[in-house]
C-alpha atoms as a PDB file:
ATOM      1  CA  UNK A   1       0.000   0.000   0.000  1.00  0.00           C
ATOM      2  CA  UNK A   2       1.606   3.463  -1.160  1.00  0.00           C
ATOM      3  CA  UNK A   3       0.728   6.168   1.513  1.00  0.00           C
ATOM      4  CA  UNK A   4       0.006   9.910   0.114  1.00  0.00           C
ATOM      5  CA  UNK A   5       2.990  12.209   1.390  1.00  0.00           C
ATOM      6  CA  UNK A   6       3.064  16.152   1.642  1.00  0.00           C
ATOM      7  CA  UNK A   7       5.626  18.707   1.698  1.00  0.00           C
ATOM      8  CA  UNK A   8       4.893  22.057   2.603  1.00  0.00           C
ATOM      9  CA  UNK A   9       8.317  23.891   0.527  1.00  0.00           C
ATOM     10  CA  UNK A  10      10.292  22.631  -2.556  1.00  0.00           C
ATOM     11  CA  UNK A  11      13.689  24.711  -1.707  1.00  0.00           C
ATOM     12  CA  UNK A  12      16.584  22.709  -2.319  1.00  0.00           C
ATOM     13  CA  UNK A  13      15.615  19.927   0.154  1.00  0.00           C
ATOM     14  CA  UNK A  14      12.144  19.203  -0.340  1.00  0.00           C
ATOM     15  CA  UNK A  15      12.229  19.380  -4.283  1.00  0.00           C
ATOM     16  CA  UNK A  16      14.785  16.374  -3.974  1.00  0.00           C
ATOM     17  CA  UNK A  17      13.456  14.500  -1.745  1.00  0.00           C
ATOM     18  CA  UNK A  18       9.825  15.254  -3.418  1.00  0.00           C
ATOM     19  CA  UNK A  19      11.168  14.083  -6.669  1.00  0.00           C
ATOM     20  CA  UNK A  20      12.465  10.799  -5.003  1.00  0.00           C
ATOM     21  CA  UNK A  21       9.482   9.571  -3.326  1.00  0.00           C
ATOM     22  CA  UNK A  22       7.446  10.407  -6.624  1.00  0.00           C
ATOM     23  CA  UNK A  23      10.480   8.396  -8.831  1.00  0.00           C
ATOM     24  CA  UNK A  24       9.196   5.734  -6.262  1.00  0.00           C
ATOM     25  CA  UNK A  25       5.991   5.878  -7.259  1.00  0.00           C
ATOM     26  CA  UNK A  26       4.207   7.334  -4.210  1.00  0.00           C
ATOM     27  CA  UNK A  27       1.798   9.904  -4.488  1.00  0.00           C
ATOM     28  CA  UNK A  28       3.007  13.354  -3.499  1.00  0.00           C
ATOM     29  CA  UNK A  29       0.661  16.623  -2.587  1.00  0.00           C
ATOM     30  CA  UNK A  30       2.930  19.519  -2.487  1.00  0.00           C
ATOM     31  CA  UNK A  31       2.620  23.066  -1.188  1.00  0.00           C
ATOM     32  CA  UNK A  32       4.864  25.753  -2.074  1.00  0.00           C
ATOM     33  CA  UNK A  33       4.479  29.676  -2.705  1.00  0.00           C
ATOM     34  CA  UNK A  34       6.043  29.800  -6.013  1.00  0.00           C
ATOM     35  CA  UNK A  35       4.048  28.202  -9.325  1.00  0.00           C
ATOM     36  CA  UNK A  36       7.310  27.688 -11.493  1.00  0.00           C
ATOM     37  CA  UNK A  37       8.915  25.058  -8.758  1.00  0.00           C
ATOM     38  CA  UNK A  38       5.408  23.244  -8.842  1.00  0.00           C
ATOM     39  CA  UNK A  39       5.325  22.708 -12.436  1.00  0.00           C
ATOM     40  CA  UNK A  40       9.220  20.997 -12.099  1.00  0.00           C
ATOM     41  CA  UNK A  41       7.939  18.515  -9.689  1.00  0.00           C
ATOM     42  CA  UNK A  42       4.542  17.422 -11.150  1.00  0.00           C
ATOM     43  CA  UNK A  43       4.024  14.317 -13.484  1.00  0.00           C
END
């Protein structure tokens, strides 16, 4: 069973570690302030 996981910020940190758990194939919401770092993470 994949669990959904959240990040709230995709500095430098959380975009890497958002983009690993995604790579993994778990579902990811994300929260951050700025649109253009959204669009790099989504699939």
């Amino acid at each position: 069973m994949k669990k959904t996981i959240g990040f709230i910020g995709l500095g430098v940190m959380g975009k890497s570690m958002a983009s690993h758990i995604l790579n993994d194939g778990h579902p990811v919401l994300v929260y951050t302030r700025t649109k253009e770092k959204r669009k790099h993470t989504s699939k």
